[in-house]
N, C-alpha and C. Protein backbone atom coordinates (compact mmCIF):
# COMPACT_ATOMS: atom_id res chain seq x y z
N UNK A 1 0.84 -1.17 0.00
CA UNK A 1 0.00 0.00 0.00
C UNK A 1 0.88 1.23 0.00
N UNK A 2 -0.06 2.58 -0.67
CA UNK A 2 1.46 3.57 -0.68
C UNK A 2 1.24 4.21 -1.75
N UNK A 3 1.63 5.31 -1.90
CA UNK A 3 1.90 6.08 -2.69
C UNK A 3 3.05 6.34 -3.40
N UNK A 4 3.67 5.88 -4.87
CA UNK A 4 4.62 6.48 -4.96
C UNK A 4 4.80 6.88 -6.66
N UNK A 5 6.09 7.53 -6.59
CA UNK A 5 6.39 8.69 -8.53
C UNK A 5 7.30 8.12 -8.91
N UNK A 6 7.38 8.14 -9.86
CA UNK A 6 8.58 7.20 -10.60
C UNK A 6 8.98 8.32 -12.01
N UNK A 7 10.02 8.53 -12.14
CA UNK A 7 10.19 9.46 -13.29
C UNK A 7 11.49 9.13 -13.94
N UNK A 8 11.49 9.43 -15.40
CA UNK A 8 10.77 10.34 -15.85
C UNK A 8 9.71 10.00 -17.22
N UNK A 9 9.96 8.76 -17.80
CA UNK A 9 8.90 8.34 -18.39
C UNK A 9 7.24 7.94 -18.44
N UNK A 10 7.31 6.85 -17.43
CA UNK A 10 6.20 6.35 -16.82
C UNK A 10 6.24 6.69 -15.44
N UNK A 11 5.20 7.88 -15.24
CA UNK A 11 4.76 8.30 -13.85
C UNK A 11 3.94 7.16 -13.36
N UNK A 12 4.46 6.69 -11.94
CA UNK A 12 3.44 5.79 -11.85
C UNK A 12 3.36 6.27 -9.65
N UNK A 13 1.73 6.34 -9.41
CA UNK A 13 1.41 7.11 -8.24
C UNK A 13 0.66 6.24 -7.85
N UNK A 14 0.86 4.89 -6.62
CA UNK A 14 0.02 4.43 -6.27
C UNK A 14 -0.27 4.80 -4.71
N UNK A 15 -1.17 4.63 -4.24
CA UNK A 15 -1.66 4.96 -2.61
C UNK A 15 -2.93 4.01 -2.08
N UNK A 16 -2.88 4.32 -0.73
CA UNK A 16 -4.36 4.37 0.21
C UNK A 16 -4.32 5.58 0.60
N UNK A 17 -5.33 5.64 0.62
CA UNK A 17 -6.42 6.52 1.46
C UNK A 17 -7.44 6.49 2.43
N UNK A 18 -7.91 6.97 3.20
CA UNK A 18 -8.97 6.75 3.88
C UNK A 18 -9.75 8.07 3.90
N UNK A 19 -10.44 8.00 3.21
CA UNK A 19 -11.55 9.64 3.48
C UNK A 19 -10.47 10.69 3.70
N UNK A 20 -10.37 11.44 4.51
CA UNK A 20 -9.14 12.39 4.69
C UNK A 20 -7.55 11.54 5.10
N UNK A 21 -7.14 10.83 5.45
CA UNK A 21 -6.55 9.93 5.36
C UNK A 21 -5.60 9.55 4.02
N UNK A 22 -4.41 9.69 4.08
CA UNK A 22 -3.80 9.56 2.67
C UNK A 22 -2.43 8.36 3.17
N UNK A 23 -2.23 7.60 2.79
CA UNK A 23 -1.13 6.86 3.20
C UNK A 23 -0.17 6.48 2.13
N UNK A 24 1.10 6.86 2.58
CA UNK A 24 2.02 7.57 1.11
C UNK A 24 3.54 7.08 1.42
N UNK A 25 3.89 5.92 0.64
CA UNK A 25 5.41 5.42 0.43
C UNK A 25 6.06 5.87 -0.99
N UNK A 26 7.36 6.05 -0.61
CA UNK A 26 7.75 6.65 -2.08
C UNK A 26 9.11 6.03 -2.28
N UNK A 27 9.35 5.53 -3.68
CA UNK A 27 10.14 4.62 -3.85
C UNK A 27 11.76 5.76 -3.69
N UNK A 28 12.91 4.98 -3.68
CA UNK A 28 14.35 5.90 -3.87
C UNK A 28 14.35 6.34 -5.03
N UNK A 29 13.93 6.08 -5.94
CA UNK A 29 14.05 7.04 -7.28
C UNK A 29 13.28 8.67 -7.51
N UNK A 30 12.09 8.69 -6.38
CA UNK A 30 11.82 9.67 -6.10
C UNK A 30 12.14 10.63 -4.77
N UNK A 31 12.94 9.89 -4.01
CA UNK A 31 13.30 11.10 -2.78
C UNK A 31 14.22 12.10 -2.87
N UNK A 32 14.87 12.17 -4.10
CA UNK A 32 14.96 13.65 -4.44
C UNK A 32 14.04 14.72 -4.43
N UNK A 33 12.67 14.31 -4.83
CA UNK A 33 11.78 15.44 -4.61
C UNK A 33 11.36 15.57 -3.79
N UNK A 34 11.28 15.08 -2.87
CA UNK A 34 10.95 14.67 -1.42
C UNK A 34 10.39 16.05 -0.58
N UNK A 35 9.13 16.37 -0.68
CA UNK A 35 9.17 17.89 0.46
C UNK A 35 9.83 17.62 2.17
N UNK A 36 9.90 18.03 3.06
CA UNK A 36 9.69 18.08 4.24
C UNK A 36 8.40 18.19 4.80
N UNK A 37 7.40 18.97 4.01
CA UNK A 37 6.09 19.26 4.25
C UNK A 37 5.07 18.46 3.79
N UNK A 38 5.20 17.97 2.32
CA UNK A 38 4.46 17.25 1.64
C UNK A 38 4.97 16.29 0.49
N UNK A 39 5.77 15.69 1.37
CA UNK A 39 5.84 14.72 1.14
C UNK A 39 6.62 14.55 -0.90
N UNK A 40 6.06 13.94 -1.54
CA UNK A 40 6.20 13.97 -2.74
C UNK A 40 5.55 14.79 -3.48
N UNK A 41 4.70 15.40 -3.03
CA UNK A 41 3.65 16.25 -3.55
C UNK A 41 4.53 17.79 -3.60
N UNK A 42 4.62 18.89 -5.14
CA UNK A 42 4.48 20.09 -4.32
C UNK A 42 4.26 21.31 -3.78
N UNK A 43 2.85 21.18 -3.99
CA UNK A 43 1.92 22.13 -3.62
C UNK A 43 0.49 21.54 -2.99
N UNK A 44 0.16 22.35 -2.12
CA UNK A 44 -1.09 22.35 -1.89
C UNK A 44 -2.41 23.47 -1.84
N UNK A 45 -3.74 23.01 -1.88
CA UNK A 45 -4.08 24.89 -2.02
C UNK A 45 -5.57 24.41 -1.96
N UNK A 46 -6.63 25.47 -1.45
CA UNK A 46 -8.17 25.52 -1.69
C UNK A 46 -8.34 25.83 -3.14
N UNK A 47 -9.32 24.81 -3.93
CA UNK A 47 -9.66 25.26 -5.29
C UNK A 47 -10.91 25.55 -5.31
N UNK A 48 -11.47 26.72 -6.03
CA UNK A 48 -13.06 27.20 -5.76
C UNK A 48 -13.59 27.75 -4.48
N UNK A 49 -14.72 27.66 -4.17
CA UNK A 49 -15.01 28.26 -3.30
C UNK A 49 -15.33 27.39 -2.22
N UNK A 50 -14.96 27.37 -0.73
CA UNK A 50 -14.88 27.05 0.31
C UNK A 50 -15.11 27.28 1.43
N UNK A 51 -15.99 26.80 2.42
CA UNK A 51 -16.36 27.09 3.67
C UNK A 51 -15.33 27.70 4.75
N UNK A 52 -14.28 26.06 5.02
CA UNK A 52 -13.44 26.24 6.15
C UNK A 52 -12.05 25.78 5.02
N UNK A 53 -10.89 26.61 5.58
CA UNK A 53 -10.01 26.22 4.73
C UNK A 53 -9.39 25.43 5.21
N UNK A 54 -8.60 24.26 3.78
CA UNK A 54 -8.59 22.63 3.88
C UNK A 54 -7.20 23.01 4.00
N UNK A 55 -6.48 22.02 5.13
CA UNK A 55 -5.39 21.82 4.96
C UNK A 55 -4.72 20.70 4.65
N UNK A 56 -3.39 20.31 4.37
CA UNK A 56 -2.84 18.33 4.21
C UNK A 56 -1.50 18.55 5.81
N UNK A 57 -1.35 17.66 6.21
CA UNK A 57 -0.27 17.23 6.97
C UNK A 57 0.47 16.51 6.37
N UNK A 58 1.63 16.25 6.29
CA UNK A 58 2.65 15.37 5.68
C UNK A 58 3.51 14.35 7.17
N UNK A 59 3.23 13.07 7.09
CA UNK A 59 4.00 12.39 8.37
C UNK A 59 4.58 11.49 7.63
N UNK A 60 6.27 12.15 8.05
CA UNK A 60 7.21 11.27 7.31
C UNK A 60 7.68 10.31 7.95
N UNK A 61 7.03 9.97 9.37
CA UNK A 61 7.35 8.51 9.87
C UNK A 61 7.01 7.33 9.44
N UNK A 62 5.56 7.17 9.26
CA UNK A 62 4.83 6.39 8.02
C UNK A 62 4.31 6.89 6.51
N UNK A 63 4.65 7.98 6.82
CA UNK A 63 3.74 8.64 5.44
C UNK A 63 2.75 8.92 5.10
N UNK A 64 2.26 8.98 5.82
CA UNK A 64 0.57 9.21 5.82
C UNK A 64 0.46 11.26 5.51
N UNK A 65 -0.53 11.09 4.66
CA UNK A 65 -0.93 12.47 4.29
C UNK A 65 -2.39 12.58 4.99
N UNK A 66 -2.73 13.40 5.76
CA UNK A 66 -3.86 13.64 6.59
C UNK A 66 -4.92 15.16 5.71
N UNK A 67 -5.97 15.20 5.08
CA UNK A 67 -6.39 16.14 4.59
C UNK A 67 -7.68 16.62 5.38
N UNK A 68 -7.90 17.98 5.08
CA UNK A 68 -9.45 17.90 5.57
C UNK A 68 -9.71 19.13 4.40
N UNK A 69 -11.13 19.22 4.08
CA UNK A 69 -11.16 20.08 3.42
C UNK A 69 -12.67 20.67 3.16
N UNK A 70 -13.34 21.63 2.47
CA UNK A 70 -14.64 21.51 2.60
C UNK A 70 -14.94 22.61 1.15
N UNK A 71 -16.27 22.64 0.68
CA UNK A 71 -16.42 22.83 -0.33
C UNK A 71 -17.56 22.20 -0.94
N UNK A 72 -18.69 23.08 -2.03
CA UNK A 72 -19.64 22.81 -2.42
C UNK A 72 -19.70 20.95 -2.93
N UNK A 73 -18.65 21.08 -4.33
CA UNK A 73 -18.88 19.66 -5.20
C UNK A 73 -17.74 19.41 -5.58
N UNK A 74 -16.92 18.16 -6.19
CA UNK A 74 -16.73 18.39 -7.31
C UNK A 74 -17.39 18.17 -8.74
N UNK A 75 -18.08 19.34 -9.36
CA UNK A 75 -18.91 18.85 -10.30
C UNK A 75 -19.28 19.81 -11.07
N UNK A 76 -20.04 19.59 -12.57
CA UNK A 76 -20.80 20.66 -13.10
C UNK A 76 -19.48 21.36 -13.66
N UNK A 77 -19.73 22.58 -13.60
CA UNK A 77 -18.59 23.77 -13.97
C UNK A 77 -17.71 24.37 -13.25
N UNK A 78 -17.85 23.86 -11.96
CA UNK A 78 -16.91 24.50 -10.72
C UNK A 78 -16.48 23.58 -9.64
N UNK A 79 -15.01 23.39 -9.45
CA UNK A 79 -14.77 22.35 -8.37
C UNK A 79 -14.58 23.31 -7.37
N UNK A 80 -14.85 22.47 -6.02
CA UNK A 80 -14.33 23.35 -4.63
C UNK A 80 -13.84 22.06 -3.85
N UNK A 81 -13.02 22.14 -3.23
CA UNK A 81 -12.02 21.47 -2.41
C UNK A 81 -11.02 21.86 -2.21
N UNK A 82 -10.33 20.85 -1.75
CA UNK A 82 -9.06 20.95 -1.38
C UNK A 82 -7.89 20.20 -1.59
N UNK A 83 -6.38 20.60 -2.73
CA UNK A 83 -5.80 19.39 -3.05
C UNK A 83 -4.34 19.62 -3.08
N UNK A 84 -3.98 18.29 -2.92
CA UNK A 84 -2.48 18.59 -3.09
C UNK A 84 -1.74 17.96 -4.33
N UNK A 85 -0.91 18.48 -4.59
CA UNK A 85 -0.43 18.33 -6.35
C UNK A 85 0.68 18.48 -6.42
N UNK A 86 1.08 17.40 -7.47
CA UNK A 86 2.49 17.42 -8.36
C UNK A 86 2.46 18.01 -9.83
N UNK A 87 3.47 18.87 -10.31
CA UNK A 87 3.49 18.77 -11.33
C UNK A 87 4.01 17.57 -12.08
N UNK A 88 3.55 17.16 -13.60
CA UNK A 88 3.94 16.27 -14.45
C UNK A 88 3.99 16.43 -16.14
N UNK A 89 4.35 15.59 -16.50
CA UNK A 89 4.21 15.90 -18.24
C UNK A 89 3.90 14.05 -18.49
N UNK A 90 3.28 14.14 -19.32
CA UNK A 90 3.62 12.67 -20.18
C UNK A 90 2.55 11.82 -19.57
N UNK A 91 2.77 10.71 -19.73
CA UNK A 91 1.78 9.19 -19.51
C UNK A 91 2.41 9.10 -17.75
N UNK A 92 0.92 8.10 -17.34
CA UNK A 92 1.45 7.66 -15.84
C UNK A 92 -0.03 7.09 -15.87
N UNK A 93 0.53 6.18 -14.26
CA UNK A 93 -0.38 5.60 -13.97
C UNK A 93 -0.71 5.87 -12.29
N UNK A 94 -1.74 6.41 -11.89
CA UNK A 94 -1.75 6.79 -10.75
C UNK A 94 -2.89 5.99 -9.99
N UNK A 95 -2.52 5.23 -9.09
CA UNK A 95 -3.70 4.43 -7.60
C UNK A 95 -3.95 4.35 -6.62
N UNK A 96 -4.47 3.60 -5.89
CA UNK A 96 -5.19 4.18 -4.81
C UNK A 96 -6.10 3.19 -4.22
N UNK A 97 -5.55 2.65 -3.06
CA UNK A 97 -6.62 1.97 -2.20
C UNK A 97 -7.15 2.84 -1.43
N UNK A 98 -8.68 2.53 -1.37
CA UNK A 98 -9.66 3.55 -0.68
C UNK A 98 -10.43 2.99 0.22
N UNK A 99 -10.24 3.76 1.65
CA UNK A 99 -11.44 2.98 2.50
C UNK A 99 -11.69 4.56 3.57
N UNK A 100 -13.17 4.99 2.99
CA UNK A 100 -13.78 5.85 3.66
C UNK A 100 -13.95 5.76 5.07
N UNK A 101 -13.55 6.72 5.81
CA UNK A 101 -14.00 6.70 7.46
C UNK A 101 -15.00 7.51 7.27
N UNK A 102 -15.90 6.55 8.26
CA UNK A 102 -17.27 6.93 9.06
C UNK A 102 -18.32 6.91 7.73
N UNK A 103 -19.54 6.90 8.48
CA UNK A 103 -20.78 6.55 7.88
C UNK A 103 -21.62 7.59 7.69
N UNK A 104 -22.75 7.96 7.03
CA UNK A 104 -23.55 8.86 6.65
C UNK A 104 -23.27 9.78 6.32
N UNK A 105 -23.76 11.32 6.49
CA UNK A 105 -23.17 12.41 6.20
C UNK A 105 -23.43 12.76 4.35
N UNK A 106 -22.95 13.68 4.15
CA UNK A 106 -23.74 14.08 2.43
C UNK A 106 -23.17 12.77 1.67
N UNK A 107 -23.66 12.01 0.85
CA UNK A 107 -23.34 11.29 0.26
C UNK A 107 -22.53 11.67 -0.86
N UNK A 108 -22.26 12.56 -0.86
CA UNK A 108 -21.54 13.36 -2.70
C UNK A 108 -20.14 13.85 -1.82
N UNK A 109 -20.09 13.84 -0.75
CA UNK A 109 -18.14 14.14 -0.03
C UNK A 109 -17.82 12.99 -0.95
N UNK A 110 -16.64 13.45 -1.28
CA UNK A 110 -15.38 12.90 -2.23
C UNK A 110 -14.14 12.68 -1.69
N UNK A 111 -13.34 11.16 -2.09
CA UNK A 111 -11.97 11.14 -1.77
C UNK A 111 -11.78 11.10 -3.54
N UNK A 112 -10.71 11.99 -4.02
CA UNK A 112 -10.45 11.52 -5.76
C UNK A 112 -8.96 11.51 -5.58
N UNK A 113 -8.90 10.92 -6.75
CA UNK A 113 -7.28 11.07 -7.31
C UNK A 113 -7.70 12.28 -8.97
N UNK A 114 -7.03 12.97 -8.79
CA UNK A 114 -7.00 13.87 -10.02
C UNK A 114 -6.08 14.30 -10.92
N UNK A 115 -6.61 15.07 -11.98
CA UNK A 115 -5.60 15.27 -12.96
C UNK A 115 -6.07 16.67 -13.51
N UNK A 116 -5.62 17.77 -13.24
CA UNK A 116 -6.10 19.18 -13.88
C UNK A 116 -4.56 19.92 -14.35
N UNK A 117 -5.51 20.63 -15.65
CA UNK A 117 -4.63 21.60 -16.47
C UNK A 117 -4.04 22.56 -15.25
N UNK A 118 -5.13 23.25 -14.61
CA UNK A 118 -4.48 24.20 -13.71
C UNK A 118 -5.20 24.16 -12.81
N UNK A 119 -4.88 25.23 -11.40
CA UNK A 119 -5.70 25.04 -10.40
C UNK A 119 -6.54 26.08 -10.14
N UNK A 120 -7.18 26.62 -11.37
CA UNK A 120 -8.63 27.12 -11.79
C UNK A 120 -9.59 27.06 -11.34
N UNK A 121 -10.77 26.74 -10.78
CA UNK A 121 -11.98 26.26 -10.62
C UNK A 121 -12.88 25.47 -11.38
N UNK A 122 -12.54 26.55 -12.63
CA UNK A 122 -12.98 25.47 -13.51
C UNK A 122 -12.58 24.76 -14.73
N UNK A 123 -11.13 24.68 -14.35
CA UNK A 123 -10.43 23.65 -15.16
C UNK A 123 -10.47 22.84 -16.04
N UNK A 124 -9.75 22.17 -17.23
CA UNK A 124 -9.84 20.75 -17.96
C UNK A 124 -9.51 19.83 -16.70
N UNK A 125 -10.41 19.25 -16.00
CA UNK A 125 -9.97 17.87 -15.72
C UNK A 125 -10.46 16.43 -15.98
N UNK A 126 -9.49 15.03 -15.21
CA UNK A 126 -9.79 13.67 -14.84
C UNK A 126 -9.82 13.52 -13.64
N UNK A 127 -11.09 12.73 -12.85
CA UNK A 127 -11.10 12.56 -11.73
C UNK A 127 -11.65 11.42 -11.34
N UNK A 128 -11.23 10.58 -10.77
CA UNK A 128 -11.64 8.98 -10.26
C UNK A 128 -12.06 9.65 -9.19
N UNK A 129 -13.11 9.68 -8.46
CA UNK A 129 -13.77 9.90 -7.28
C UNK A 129 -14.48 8.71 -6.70
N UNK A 130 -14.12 8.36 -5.54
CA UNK A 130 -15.18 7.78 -4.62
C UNK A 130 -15.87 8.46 -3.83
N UNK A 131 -17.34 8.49 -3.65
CA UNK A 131 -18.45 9.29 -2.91
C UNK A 131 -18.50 8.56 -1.68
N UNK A 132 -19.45 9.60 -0.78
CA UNK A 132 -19.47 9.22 0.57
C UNK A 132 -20.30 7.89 0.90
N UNK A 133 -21.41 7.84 -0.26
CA UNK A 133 -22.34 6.71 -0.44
C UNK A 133 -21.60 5.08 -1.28
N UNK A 134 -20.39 5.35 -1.33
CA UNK A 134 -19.90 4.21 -2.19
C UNK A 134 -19.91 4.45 -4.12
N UNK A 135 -20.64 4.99 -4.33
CA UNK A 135 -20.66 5.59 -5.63
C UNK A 135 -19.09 5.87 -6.41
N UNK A 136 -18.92 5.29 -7.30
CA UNK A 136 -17.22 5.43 -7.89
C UNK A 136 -17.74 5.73 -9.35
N UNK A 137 -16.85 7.15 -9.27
CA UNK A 137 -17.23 7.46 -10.71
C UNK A 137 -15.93 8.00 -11.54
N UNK A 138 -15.56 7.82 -12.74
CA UNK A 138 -14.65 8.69 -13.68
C UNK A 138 -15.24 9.92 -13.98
N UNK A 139 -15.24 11.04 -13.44
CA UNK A 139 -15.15 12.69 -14.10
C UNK A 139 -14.60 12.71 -15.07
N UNK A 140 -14.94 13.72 -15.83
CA UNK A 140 -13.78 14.73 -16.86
C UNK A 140 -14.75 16.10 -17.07
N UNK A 141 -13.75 16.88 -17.41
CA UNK A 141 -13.93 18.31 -17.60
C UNK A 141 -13.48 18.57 -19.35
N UNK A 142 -13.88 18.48 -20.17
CA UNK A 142 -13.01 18.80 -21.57
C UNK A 142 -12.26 19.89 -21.56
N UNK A 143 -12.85 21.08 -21.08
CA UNK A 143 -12.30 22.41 -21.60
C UNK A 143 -12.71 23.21 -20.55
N UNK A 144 -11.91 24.17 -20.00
CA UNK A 144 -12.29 25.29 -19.02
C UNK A 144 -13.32 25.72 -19.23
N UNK A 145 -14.50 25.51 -18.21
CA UNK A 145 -15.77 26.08 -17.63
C UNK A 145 -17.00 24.69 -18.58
N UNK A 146 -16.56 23.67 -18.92
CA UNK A 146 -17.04 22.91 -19.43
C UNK A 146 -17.88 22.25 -18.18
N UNK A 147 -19.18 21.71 -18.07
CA UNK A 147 -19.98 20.88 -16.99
C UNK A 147 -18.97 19.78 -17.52
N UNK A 148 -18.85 18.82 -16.05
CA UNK A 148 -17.95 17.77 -15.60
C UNK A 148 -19.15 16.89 -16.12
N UNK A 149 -18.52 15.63 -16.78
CA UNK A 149 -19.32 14.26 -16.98
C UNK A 149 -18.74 13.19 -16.47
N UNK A 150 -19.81 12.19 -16.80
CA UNK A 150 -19.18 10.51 -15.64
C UNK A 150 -19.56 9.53 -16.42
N UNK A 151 -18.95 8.59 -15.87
CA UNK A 151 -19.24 7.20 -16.53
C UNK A 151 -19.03 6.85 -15.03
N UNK A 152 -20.10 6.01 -14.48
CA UNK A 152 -20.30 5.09 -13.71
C UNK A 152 -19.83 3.96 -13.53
N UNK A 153 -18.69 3.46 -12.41
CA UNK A 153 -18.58 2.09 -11.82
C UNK A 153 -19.65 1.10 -11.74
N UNK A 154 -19.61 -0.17 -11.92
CA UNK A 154 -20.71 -1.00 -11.65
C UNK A 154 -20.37 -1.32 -10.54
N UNK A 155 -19.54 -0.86 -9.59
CA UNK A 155 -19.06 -1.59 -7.94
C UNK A 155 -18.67 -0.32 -7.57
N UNK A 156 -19.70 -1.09 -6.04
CA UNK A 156 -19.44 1.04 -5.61
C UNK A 156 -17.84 0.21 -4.05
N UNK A 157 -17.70 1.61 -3.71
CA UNK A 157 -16.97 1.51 -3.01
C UNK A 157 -15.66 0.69 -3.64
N UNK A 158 -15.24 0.44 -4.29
CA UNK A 158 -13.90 -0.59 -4.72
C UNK A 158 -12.68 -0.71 -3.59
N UNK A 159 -12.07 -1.59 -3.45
CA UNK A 159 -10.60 -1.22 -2.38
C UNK A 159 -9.81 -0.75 -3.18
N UNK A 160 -9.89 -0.56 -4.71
CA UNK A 160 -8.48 -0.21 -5.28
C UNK A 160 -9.23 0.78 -6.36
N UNK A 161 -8.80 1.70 -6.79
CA UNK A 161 -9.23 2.10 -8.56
C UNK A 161 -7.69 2.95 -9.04
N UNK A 162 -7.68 3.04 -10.13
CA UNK A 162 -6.71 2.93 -10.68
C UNK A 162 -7.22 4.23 -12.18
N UNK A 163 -6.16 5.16 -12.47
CA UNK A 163 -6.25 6.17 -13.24
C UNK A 163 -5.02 5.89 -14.37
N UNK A 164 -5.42 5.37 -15.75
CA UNK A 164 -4.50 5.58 -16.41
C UNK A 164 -4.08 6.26 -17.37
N UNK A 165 -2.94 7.05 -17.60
CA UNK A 165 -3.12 8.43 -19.59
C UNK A 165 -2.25 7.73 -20.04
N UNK A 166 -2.25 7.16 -21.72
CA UNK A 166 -1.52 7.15 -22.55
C UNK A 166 -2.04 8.04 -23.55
N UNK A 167 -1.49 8.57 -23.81
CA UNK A 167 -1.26 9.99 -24.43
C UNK A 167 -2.34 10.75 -23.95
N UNK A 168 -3.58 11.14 -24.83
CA UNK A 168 -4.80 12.27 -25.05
C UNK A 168 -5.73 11.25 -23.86
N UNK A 169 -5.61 10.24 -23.66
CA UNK A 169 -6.64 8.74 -23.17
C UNK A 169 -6.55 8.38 -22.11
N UNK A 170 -7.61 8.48 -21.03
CA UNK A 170 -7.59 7.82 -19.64
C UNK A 170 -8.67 7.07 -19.22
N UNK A 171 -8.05 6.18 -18.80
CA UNK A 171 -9.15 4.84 -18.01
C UNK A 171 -9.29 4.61 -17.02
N UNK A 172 -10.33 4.46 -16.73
CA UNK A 172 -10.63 3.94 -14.72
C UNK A 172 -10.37 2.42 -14.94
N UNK A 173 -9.85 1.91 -13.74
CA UNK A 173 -9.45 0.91 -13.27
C UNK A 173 -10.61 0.37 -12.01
N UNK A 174 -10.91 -0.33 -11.82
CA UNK A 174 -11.40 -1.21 -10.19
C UNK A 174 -11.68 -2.12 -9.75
N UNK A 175 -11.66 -2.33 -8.84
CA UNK A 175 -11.04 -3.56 -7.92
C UNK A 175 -12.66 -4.12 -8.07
N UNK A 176 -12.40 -5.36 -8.41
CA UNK A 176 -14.05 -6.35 -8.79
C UNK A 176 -14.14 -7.16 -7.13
N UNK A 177 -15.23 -8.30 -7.95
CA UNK A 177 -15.84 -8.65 -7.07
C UNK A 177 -14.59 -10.11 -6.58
N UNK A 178 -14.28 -10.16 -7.98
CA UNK A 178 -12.51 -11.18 -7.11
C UNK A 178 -11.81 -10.69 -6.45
N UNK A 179 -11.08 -9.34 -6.35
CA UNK A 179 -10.57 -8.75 -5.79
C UNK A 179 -8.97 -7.96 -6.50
N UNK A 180 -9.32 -8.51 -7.93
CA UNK A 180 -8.49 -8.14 -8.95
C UNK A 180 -9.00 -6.79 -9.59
N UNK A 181 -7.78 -5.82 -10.14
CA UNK A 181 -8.27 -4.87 -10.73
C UNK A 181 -8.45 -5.11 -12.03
N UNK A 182 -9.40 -4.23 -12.60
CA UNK A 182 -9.65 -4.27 -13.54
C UNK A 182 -10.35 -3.42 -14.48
N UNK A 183 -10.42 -3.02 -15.37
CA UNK A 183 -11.35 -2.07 -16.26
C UNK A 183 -12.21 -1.78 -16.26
N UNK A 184 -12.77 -0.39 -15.39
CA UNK A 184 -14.42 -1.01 -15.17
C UNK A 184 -15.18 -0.62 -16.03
N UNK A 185 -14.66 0.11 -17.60
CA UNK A 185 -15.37 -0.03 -18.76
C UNK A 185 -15.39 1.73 -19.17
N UNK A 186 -14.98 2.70 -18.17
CA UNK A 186 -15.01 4.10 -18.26
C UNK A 186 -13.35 4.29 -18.98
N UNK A 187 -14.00 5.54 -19.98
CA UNK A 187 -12.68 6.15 -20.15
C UNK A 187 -13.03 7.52 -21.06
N UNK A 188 -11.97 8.16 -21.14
CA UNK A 188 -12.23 9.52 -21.83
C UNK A 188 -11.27 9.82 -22.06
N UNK A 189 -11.60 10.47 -23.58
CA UNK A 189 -10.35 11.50 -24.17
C UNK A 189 -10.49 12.90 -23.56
N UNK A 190 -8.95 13.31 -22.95
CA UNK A 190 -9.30 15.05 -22.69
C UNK A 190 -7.73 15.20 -22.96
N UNK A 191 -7.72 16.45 -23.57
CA UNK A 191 -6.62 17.13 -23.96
C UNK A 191 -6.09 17.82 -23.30
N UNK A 192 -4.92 17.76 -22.34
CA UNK A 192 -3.98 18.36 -21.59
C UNK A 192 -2.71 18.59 -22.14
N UNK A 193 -2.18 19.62 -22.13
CA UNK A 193 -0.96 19.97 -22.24
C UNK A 193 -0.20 20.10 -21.07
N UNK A 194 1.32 19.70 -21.19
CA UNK A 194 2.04 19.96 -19.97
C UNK A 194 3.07 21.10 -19.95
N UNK A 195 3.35 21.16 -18.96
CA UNK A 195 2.92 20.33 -17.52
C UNK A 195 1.62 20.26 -16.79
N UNK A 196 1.00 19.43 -16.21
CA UNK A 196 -0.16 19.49 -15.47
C UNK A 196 -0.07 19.00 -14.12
N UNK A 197 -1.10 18.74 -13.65
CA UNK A 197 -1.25 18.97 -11.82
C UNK A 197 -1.83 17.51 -11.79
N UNK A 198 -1.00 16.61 -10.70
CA UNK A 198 -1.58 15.13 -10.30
C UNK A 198 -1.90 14.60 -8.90
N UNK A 199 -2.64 14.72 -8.34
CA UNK A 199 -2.78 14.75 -7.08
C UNK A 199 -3.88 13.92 -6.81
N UNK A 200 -4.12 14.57 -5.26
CA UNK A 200 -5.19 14.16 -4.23
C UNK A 200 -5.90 15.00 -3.60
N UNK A 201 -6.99 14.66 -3.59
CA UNK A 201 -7.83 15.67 -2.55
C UNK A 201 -9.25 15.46 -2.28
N UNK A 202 -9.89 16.21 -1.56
CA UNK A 202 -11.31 15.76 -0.22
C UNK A 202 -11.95 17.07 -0.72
């Protein structure tokens, strides 16, 4: 389990998470970039508009990234949250075991793994999101101020999902009912130029 970057060809970002909860190993080929603060990540920031402002913790004993954050959606024409980000260029593969803490509460709170042109509001993005209700969906944004669309998981809640770009092209990945990942049939073309922003956020 873990998070980690691999450069400079194939970016590859895997993790857990737990709802605000981020749990983050990073291989020796990346601790050159290494923050003190955040970890592999490097930046963090409120995107859109926001209640209480979200912060990340970085604990480099285990690695765990701790977020909290608050904010209307991510959805439609305007994201609000809170995220932390790498810059990148090129293909990668970024994952993520997910296991939400606590029960009820708005069912549309989000843990995602993302992918945006900039940190706009209303951005080109990709976003694998898991909802508070178990709901797992692929986002995309085509073009700045574009309404966000989905393609639906047939398995909500997954332990794993998985974000992949070869070139213009990204696919959701998730963890089935064997416990293998796998394709869960979503994907979308969106056009990014780099460098772009790869992260996490609530």
């Amino acid at each position: 389990m873990g998070f980690s970057f691999m450069f400079p060809s194939m970016n590859r970002l895997t993790g857990k998470f737990a709802s605000l909860i981020f749990s983050v190993l990073v291989p020796a080929a990346a601790l050159h970039s290494q923050s003190p603060t955040l970890g592999i990540f490097d930046g963090q920031q409120d995107v859109g508009a926001i209640l209480h402002p979200g912060s990340a913790v970085f604990d480099a004993s285990n690695g765990t990234y701790t977020l909290t954050g608050s904010g209307d959606n991510i959805w439609w024409a305007e994201d609000d949250f809170h995220y932390v980000w790498k810059k990148v260029s090129g293909d990668f593969s970024l994952s993520a075991d997910i296991a939400l803490l606590g029960t009820g509460g708005e069912p549309h709170r989000k843990a995602v793994i993302m992918i945006r042109q900039s940190l706009d509001q209303d951005s080109a993005a990709v976003a694998l999101a898991v909802h508070g209700d178990g709901l797992t969906s692929l986002q995309w944004r085509l073009t700045r101020g574009d309404n966000m669309h989905e393609v639906q998981a047939n398995v909500k809640a997954p332990a794993t999902v998985r974000v992949e770009k070869h070139g213009d092209y990204f696919s959701a990945f998730v963890t089935g009912a064997d416990g293998k990942v796998g394709p869960s049939g979503a994907a979308t073309k969106v056009v990014l130029t780099g460098p772009f922003y790869v992260g996490i956020g609530v």
